[in-house]
C-alpha atoms as a PDB file:
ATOM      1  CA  UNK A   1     -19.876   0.719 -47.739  1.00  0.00           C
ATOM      2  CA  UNK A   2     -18.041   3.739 -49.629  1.00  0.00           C
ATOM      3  CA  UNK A   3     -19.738   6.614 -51.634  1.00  0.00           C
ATOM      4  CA  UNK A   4     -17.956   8.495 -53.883  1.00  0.00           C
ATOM      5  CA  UNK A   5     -18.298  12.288 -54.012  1.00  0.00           C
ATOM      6  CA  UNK A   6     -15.387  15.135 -55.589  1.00  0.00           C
ATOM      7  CA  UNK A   7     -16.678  16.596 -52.395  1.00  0.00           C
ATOM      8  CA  UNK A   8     -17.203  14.257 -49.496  1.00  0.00           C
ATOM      9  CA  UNK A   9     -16.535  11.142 -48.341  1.00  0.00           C
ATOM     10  CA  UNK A  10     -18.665   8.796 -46.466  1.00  0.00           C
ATOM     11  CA  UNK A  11     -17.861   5.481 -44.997  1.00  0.00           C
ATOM     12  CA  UNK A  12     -19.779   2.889 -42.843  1.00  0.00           C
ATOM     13  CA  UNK A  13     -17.865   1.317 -40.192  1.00  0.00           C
ATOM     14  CA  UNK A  14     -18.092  -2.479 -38.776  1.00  0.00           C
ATOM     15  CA  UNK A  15     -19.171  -0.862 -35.794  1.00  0.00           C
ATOM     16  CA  UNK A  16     -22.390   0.945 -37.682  1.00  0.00           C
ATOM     17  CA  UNK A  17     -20.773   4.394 -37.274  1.00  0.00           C
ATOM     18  CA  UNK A  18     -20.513   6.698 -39.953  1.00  0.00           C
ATOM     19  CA  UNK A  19     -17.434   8.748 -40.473  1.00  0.00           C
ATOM     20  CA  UNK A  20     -17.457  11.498 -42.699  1.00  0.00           C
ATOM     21  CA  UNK A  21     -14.284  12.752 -43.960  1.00  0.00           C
ATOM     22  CA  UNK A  22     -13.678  16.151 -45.811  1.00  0.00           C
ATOM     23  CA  UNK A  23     -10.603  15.367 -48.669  1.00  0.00           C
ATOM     24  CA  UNK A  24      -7.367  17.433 -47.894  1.00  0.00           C
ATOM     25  CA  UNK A  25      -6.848  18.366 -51.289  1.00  0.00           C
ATOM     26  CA  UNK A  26     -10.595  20.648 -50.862  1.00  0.00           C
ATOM     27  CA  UNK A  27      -9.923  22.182 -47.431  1.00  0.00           C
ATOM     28  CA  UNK A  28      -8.701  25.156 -49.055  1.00  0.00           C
ATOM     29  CA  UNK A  29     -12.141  25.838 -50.412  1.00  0.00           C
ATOM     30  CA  UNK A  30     -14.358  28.889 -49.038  1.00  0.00           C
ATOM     31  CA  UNK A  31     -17.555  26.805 -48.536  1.00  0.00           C
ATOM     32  CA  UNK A  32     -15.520  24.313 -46.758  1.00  0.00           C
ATOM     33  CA  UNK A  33     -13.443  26.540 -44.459  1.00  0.00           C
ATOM     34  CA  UNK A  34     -16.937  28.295 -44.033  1.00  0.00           C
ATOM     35  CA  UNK A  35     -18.425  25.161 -42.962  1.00  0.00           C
ATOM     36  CA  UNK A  36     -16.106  23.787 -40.726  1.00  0.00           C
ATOM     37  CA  UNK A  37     -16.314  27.371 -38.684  1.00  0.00           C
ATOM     38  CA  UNK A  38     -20.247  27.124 -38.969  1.00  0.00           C
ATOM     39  CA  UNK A  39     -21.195  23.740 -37.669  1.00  0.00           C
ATOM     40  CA  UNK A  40     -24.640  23.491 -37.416  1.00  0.00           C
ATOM     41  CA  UNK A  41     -24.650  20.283 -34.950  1.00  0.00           C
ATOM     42  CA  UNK A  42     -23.868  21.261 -31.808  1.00  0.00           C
ATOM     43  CA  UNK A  43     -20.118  20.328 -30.521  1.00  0.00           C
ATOM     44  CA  UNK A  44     -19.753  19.288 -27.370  1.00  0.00           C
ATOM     45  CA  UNK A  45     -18.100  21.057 -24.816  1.00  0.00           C
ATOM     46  CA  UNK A  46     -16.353  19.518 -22.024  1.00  0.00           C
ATOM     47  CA  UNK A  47     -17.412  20.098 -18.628  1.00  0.00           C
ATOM     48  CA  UNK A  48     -16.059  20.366 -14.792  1.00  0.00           C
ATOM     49  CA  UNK A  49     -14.064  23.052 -13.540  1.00  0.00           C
ATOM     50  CA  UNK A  50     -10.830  23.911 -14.982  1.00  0.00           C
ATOM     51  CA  UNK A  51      -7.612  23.957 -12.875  1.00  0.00           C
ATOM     52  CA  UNK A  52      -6.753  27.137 -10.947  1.00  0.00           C
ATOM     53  CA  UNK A  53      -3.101  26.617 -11.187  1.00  0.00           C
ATOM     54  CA  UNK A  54      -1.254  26.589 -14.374  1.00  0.00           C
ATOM     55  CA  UNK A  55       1.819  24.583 -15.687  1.00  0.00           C
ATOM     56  CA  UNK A  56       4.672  27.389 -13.817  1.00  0.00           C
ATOM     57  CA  UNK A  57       2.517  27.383 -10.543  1.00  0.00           C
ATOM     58  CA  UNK A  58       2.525  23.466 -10.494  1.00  0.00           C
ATOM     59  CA  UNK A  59       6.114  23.349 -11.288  1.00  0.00           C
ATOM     60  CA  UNK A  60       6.457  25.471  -8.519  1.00  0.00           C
ATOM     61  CA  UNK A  61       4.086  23.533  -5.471  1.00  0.00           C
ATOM     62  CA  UNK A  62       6.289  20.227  -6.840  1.00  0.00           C
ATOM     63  CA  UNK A  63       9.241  21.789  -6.546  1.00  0.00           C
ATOM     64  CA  UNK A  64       8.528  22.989  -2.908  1.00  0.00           C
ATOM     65  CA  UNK A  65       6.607  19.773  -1.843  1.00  0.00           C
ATOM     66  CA  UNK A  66       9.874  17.865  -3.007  1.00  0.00           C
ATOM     67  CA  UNK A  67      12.425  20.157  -1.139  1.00  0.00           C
ATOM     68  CA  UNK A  68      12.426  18.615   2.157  1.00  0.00           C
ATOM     69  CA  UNK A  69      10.568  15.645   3.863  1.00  0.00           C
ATOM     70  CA  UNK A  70       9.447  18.369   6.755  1.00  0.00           C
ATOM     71  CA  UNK A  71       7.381  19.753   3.228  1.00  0.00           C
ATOM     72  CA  UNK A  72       5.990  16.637   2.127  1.00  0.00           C
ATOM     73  CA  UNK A  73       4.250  16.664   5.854  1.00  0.00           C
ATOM     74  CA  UNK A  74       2.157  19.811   5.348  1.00  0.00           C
ATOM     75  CA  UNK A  75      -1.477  19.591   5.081  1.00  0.00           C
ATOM     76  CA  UNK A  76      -2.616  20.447   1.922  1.00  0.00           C
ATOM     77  CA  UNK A  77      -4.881  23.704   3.071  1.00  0.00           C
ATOM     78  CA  UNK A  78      -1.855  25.189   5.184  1.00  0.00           C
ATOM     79  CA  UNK A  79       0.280  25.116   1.515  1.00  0.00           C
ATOM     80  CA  UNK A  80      -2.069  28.386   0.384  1.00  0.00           C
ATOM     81  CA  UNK A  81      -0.901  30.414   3.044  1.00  0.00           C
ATOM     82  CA  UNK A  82       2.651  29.098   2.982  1.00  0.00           C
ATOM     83  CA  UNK A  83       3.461  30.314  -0.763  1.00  0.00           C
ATOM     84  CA  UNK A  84       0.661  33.623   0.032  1.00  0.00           C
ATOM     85  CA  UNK A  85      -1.962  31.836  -3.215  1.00  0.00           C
ATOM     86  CA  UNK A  86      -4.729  33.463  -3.108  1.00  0.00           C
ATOM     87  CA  UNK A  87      -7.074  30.427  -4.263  1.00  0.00           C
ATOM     88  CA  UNK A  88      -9.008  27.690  -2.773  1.00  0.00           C
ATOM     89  CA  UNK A  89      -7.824  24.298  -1.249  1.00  0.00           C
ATOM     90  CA  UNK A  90      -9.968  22.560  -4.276  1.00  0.00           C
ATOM     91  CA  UNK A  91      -6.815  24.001  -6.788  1.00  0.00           C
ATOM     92  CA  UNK A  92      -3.831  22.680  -5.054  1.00  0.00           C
ATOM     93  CA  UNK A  93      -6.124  19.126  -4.760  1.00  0.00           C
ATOM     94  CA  UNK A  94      -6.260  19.568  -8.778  1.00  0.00           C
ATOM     95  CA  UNK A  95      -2.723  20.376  -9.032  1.00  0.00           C
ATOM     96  CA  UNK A  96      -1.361  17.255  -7.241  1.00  0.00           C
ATOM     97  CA  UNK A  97      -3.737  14.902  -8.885  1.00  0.00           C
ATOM     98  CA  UNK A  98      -2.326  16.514 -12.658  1.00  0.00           C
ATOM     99  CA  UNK A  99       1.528  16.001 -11.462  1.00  0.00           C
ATOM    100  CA  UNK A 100       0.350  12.568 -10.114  1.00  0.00           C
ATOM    101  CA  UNK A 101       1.020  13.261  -6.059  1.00  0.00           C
ATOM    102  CA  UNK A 102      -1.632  11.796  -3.210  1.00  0.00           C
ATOM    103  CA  UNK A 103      -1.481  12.014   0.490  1.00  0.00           C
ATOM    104  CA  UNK A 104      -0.490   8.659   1.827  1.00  0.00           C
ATOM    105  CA  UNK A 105       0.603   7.331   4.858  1.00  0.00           C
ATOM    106  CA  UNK A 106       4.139   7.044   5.580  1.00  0.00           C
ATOM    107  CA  UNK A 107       6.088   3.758   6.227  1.00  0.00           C
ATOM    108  CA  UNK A 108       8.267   3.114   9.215  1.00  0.00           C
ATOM    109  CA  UNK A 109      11.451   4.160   7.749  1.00  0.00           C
ATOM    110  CA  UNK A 110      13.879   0.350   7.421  1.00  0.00           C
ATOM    111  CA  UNK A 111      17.230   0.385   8.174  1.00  0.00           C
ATOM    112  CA  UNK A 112      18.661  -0.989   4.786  1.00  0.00           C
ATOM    113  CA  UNK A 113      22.324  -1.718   4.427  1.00  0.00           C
ATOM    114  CA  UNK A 114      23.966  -1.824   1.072  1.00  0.00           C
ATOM    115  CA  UNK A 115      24.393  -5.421   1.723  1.00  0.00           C
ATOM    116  CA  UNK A 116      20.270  -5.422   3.007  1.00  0.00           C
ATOM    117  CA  UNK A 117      19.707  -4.018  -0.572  1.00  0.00           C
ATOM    118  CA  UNK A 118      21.324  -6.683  -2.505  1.00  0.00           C
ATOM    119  CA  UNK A 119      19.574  -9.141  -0.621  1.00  0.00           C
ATOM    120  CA  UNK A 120      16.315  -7.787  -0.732  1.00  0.00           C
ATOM    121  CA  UNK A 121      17.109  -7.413  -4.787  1.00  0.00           C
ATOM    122  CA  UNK A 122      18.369 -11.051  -4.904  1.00  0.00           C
ATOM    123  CA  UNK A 123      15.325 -11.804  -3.081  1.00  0.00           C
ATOM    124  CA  UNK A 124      12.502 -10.152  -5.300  1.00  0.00           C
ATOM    125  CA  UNK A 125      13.973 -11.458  -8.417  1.00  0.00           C
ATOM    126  CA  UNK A 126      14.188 -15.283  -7.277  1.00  0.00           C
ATOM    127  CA  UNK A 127      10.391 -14.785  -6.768  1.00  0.00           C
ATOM    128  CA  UNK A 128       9.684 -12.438  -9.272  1.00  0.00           C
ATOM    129  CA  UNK A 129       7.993 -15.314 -11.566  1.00  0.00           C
ATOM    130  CA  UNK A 130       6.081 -17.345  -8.650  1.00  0.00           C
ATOM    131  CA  UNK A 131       2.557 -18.228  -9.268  1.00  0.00           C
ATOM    132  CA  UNK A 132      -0.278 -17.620  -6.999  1.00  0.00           C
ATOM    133  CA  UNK A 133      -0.781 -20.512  -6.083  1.00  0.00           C
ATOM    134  CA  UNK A 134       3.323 -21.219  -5.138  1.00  0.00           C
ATOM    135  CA  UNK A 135       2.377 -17.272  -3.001  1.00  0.00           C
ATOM    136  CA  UNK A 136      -0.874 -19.137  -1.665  1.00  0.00           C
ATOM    137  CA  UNK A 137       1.887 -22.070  -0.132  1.00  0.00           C
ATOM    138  CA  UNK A 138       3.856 -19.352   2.885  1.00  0.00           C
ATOM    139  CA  UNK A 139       2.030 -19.004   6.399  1.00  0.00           C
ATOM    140  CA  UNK A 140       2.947 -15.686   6.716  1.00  0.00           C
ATOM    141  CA  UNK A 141       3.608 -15.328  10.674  1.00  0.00           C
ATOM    142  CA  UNK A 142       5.093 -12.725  12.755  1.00  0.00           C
ATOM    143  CA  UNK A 143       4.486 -10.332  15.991  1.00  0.00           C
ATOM    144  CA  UNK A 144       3.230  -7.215  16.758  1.00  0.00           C
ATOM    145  CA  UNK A 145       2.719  -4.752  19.559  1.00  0.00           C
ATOM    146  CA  UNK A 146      -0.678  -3.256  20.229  1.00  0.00           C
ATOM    147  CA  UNK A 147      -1.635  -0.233  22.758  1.00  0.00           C
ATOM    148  CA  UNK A 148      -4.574   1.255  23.278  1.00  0.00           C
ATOM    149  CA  UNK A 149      -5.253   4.466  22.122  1.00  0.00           C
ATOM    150  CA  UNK A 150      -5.204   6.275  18.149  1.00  0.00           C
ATOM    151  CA  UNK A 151      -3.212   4.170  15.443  1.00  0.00           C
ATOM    152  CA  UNK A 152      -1.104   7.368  14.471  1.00  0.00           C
ATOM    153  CA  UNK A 153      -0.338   7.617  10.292  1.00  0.00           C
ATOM    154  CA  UNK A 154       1.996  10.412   9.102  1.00  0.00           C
ATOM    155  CA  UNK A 155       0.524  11.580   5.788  1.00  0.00           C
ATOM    156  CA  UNK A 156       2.742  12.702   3.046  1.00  0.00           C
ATOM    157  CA  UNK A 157       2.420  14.056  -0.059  1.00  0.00           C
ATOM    158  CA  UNK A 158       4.273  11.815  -2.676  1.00  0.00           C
ATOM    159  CA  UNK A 159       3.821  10.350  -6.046  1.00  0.00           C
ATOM    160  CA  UNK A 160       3.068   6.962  -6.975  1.00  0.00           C
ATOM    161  CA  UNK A 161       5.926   4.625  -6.736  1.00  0.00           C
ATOM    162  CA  UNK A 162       7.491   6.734  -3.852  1.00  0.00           C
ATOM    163  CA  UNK A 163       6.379   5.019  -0.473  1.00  0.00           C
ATOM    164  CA  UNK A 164      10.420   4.051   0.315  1.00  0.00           C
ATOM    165  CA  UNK A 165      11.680   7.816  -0.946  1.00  0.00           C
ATOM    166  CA  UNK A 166      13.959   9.519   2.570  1.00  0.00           C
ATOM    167  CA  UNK A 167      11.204  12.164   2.912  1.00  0.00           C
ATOM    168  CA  UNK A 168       8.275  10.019   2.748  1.00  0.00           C
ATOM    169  CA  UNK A 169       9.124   7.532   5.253  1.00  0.00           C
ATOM    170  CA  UNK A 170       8.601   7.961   9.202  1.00  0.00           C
ATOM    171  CA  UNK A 171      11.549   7.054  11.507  1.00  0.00           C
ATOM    172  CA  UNK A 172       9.955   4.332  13.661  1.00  0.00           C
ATOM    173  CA  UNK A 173       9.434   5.182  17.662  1.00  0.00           C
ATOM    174  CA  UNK A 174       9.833   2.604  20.448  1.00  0.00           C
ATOM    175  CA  UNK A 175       6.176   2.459  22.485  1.00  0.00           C
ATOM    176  CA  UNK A 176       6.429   1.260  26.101  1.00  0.00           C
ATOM    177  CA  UNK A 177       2.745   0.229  26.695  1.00  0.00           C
ATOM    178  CA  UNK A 178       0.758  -2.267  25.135  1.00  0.00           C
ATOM    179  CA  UNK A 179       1.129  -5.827  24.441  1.00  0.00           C
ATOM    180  CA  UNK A 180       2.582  -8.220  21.686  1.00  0.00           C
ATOM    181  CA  UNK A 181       0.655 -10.260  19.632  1.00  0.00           C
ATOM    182  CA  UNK A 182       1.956 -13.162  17.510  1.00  0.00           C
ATOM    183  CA  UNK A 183      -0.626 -14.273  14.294  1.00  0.00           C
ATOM    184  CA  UNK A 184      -0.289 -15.706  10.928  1.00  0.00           C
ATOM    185  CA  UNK A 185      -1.980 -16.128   7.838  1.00  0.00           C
ATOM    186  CA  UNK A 186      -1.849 -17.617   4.289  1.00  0.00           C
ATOM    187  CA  UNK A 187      -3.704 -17.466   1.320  1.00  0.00           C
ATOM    188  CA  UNK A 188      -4.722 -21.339   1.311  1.00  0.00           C
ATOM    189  CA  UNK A 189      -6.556 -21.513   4.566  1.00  0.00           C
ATOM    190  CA  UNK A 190      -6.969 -17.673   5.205  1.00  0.00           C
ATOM    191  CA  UNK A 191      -6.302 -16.480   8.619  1.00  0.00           C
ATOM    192  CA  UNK A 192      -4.380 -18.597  10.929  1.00  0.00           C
ATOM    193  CA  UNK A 193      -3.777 -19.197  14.808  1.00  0.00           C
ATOM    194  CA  UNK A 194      -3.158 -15.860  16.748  1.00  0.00           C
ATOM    195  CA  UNK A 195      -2.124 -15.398  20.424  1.00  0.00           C
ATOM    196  CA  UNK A 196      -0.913 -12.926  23.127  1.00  0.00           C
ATOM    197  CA  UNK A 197       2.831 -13.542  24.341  1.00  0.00           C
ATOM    198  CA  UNK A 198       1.873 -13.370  27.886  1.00  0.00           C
ATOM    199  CA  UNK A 199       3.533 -10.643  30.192  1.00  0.00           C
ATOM    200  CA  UNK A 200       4.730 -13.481  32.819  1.00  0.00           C
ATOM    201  CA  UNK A 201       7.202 -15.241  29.523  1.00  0.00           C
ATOM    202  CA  UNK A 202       9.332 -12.481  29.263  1.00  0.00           C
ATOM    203  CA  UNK A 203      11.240 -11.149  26.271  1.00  0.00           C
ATOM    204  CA  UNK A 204      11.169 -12.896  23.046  1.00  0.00           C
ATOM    205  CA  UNK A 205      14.346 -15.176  22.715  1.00  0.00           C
ATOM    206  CA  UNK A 206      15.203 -18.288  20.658  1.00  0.00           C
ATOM    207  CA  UNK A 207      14.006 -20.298  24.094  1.00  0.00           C
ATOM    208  CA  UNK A 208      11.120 -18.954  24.811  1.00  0.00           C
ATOM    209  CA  UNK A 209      10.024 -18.816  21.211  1.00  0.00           C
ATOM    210  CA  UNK A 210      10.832 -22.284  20.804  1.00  0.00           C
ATOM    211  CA  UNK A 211       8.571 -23.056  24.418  1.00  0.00           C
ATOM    212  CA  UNK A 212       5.531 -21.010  23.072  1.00  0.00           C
ATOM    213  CA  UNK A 213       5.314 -20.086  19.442  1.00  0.00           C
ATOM    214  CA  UNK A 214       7.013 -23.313  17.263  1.00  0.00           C
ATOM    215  CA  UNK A 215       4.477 -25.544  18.925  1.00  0.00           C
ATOM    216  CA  UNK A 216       1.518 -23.296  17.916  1.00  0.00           C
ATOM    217  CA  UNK A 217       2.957 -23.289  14.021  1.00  0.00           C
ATOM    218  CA  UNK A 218       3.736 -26.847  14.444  1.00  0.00           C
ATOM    219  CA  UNK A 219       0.629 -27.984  15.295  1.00  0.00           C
ATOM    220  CA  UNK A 220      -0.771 -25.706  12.800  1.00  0.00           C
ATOM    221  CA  UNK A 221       1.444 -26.027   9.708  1.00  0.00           C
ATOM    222  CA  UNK A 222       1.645 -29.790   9.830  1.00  0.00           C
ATOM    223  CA  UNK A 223      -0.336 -31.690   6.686  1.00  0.00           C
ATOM    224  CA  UNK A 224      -1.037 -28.369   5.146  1.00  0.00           C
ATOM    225  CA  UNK A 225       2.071 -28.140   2.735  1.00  0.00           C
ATOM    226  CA  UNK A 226       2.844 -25.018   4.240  1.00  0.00           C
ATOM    227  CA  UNK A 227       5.755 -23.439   4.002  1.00  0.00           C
ATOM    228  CA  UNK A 228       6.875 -21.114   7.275  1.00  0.00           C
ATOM    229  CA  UNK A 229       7.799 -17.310   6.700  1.00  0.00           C
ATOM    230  CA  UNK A 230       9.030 -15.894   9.863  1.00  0.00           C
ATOM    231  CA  UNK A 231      11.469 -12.580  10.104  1.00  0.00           C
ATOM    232  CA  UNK A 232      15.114 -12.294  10.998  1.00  0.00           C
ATOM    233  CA  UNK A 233      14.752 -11.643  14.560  1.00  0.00           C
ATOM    234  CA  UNK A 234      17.085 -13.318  16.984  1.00  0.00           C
ATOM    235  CA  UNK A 235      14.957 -15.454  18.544  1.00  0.00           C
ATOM    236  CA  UNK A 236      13.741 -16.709  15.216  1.00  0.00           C
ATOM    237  CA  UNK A 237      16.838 -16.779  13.054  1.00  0.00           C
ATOM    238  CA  UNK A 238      18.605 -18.676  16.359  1.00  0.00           C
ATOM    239  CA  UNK A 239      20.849 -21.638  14.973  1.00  0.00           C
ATOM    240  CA  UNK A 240      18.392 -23.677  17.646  1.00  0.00           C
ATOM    241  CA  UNK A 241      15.261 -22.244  16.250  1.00  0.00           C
ATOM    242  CA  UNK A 242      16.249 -23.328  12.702  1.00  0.00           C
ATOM    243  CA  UNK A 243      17.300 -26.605  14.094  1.00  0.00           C
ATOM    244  CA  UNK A 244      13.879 -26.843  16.475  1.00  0.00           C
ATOM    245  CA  UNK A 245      12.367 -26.648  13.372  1.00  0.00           C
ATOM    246  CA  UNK A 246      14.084 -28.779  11.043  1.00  0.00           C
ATOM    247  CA  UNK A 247      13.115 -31.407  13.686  1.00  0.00           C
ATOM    248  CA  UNK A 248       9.611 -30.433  13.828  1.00  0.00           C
ATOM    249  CA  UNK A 249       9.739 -30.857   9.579  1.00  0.00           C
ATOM    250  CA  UNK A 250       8.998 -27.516   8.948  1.00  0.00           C
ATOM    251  CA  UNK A 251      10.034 -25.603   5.938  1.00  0.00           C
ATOM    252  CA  UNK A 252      11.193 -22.446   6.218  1.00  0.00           C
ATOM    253  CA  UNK A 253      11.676 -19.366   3.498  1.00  0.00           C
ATOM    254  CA  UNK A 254      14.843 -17.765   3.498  1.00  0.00           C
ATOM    255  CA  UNK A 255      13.654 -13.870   4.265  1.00  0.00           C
ATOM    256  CA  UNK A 256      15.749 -10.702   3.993  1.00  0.00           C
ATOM    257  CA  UNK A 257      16.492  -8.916   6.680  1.00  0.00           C
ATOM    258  CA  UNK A 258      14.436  -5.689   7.636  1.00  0.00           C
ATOM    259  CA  UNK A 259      11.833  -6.199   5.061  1.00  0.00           C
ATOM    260  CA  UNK A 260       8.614  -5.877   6.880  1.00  0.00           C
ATOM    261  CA  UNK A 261       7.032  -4.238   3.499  1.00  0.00           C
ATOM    262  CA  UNK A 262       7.107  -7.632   1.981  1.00  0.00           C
ATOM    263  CA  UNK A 263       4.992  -9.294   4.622  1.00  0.00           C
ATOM    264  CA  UNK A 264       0.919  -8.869   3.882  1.00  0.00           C
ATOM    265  CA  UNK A 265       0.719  -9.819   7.470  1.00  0.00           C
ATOM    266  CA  UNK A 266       1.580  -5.813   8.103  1.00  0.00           C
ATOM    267  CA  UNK A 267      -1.807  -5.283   6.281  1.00  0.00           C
ATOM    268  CA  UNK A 268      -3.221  -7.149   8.929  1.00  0.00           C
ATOM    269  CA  UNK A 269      -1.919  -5.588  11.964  1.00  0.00           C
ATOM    270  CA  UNK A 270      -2.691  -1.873  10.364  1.00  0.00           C
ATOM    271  CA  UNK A 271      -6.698  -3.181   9.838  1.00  0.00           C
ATOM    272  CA  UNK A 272      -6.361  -4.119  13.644  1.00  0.00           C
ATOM    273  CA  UNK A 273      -5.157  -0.787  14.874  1.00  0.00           C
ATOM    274  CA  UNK A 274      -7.455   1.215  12.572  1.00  0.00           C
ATOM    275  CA  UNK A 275     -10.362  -1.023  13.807  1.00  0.00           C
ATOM    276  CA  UNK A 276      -9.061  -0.377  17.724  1.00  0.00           C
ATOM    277  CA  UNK A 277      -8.823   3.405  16.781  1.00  0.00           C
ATOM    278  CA  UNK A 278     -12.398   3.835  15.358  1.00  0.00           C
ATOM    279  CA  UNK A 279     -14.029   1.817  18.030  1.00  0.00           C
ATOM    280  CA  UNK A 280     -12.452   2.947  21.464  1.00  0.00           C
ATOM    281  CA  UNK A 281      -9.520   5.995  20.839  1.00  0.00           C
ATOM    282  CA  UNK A 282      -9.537   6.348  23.998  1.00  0.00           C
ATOM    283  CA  UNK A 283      -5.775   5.883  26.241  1.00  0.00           C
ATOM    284  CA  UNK A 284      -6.206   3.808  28.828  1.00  0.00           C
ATOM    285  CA  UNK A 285      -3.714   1.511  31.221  1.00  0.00           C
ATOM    286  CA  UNK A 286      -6.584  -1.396  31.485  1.00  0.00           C
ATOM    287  CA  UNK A 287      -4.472  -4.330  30.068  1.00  0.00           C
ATOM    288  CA  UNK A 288      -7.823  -7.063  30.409  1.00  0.00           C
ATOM    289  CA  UNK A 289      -9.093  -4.563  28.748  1.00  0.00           C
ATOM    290  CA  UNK A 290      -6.530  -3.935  25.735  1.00  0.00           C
ATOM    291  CA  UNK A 291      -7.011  -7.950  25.524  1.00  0.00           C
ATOM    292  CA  UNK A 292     -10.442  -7.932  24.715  1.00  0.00           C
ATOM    293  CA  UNK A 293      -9.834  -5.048  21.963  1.00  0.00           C
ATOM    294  CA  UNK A 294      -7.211  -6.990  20.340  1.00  0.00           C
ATOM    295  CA  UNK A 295      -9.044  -9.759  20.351  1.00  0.00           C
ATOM    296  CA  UNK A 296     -11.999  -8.521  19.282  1.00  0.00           C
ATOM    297  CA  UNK A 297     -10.043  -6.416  16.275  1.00  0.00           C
ATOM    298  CA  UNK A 298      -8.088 -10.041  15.641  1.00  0.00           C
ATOM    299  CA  UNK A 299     -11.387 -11.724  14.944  1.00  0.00           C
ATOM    300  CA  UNK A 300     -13.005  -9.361  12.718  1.00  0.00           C
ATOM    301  CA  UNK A 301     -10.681  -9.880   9.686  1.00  0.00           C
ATOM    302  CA  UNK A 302     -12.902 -11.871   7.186  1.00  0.00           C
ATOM    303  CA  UNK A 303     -11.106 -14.694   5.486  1.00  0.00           C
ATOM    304  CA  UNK A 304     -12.384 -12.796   1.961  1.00  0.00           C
ATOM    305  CA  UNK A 305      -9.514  -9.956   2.979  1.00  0.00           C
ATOM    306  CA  UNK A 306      -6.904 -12.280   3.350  1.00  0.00           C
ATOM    307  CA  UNK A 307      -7.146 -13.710   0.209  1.00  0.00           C
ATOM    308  CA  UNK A 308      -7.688 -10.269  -1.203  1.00  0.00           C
ATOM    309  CA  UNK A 309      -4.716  -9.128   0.515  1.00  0.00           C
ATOM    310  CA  UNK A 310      -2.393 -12.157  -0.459  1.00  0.00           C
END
């Protein structure tokens, strides 16, 4: 509905909102320009506190954070006294969520070859299209060692879209206590067979993992329509494994080396940790002990977070 007025316009939305609309040809008028400085309905004013730091001083804690991956490590509140601000930890929060930057935890830095690259490239893009219910088909599997103690995460300051950037990844370190534990999951049956590889089998090799872990995802895998994911380690990426398993009917997704970012089953093992870490902390050498922990963190991811997670 339209009114017509030399003056003033009114309309009536679809929506039942009235516009009102002042012509441009009479903005030049004193009662208008007048009026327009004079509301007499109240204009609403936006609220919250406004940021401490303006556009050069942002420019500026980006620029540092960026410089080095020793930077991107610093706790937020040691920053102030760093630079010599004189403002409160509640500005440099507001400044990194305006430029976009979080704290997140770093990744265990891959080793990636140019040639690791391509793969991983080639990889992503032969996928790139699957559906979920081709993603729901892989029994994601692999192994993991577990000690007892704090689940340590580096936290970095980074933007989205920079987990893999050099200075926001954490070189990974070798642990000599614990114990390895092999699971699997997939996003048509949720969470899958898991087991400890016992101290008294040794190292992981293509025999041993043929003796103790094939039968497991044999026995599991078979009339499922599964299809096996397993990483390039030696014992799994053996010519005998593949074999072992060709004979067992299995199929198996080729995988690109050092990926571990593209396995959800990384999800799991972090939950695990975190869950050991909250509940005990504590460093201790008790290895029935450690069992019972990872056990206990093993069976308290729900089937509802795998298929979340895949």
């Amino acid at each position: 509905m339209n009114y017509d007025d030399p003056y003033l316009s009114f309309s009536e939305t679809s929506d039942d909102e009235e516009v009102y609309e002042v012509p441009a040809p009479k903005i030049k008028r004193p009662d208008f320009r007048y009026a327009l400085a004079h509301r007499l309905t109240p204009q609403k004013v936006k609220s919250g506190r406004r940021p401490l730091l303006g556009p050069s001083d942002r420019k500026l804690l980006i620029e540092w954070v960026c410089a080095s991956a020793a930077n991107r490590r610093v706790e937020w509140y040691r920053i102030l006294a760093i630079l010599g601000w004189n403002c409160k930890v509640y500005a440099i929060i507001i400044a990194f969520k305006i430029e976009g930057f979080s704290r997140r935890s770093a990744l265990k830095k891959p080793k990636l070859s140019l040639d690791n690259i391509q793969k991983r490239l080639q990889w992503a893009t032969e996928h790139f299209n699957w559906t979920e219910e081709q993603w729901f088909q892989i029994l994601w599997t692999d192994e993991t060692w577990v000690r007892p103690g704090k689940h340590r995460k580096v936290k970095v300051t980074r933007r989205k879209g920079e987990a893999l950037h050099r200075d926001c990844v954490e070189p990974k370190v070798q642990r000599q206590i614990g114990w390895m534990f092999w699971g699997c999951i997939s996003g048509k049956y949720g969470k899958g067979p898991g087991f400890f590889w016992e101290k008294s089998w040794g190292s992981i090799n293509q025999d041993s993992y043929q003796e103790h872990t094939v039968p497991v995802i044999d026995s599991y895998i078979q009339g499922k329509g599964l299809i096996l994911m397993q990483d390039n380690a030696g014992g799994h990426a053996a010519k005998s494994t593949q074999e072992e398993l060709k004979r067992r009917g299995i199929i198996v997704i080729q995988w690109p080396a050092n990926s571990p970012d593209l396995n959800p089953i990384e999800t799991v093992w972090n939950w695990m940790k975190d869950y050991i870490q909250k509940k005990w902390g504590l460093i201790h050498k008790s290895y029935p002990q450690l069992r019972q922990q990872v056990t206990e963190a093993w069976d308290s991811i729900a089937e509802s977070d795998i298929l979340e997670l895949i």
